[in-house]
Protein backbone atom coordinates (compact mmCIF):
# COMPACT_ATOMS: atom_id res chain seq x y z
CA UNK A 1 -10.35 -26.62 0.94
CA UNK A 2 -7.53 -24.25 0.27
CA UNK A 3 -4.99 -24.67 -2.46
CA UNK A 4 -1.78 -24.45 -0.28
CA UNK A 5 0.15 -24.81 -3.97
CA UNK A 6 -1.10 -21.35 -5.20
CA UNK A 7 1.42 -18.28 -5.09
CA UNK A 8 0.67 -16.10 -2.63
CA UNK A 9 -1.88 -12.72 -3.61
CA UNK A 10 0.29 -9.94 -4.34
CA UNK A 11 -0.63 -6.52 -3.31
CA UNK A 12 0.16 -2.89 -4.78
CA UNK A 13 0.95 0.29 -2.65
CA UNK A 14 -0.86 2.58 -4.19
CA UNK A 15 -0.93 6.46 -3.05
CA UNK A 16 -3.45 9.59 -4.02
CA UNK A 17 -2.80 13.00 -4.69
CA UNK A 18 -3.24 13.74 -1.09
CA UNK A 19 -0.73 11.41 -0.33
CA UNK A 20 -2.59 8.51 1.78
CA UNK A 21 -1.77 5.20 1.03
CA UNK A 22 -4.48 2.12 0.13
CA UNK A 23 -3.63 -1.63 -0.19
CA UNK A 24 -4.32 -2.76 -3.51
CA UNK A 25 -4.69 -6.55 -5.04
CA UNK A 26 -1.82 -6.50 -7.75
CA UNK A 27 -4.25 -8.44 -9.97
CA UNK A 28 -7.04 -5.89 -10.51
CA UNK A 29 -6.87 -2.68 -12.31
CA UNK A 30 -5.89 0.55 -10.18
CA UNK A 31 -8.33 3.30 -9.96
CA UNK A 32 -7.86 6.65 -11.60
CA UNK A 33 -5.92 9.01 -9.42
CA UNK A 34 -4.09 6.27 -7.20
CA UNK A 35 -0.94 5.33 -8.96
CA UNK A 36 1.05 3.26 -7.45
CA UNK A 37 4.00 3.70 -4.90
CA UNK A 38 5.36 -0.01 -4.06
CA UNK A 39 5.39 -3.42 -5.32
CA UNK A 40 4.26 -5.81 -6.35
CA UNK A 41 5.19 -7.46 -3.02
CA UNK A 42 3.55 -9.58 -0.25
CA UNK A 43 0.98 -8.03 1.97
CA UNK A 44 3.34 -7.69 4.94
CA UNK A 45 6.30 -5.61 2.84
CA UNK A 46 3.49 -3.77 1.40
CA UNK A 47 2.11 -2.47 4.85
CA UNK A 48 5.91 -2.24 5.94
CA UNK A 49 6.38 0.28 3.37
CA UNK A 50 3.31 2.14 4.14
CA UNK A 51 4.20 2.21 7.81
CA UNK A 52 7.73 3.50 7.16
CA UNK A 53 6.22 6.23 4.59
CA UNK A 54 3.56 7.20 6.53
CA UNK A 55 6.19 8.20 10.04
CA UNK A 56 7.93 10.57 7.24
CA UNK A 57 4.28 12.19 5.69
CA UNK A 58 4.27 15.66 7.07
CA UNK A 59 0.36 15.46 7.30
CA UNK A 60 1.05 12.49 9.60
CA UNK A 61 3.98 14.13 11.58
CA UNK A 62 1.29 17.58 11.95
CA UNK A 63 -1.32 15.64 12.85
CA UNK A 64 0.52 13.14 15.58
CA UNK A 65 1.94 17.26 17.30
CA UNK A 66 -1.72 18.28 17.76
């Protein structure tokens, strides 16, 4: 049975030196060489952001030309 009186999981944006995103639980430690970039926010603002960061990532704009 689910709690329905727990908070809802927060997540972390968290980005790499090669600048791709990942979806992070805000509750566990990040890994080492993915700092993070947004939140802590709900899942849905967190992929929001990634979404509108991603359309302006020139890897993604190079990529989406070929």
């Amino acid at each position: 049975m689910t709690d329905r009186s727990a908070a809802p999981r927060m997540f972390l944006v968290l980005v790499n030196s090669l600048g791709r995103y990942s979806l992070w639980p805000a509750d566990l430690d990040t890994p080492v060489g993915w700092p993070a970039a947004y939140g802590p926010a709900a899942r849905a603002q967190c992929l929001a952001f990634i979404d509108r960061a991603s359309t302006h990532h020139p890897a993604v704009t190079a990529a989406s030309a070929a």
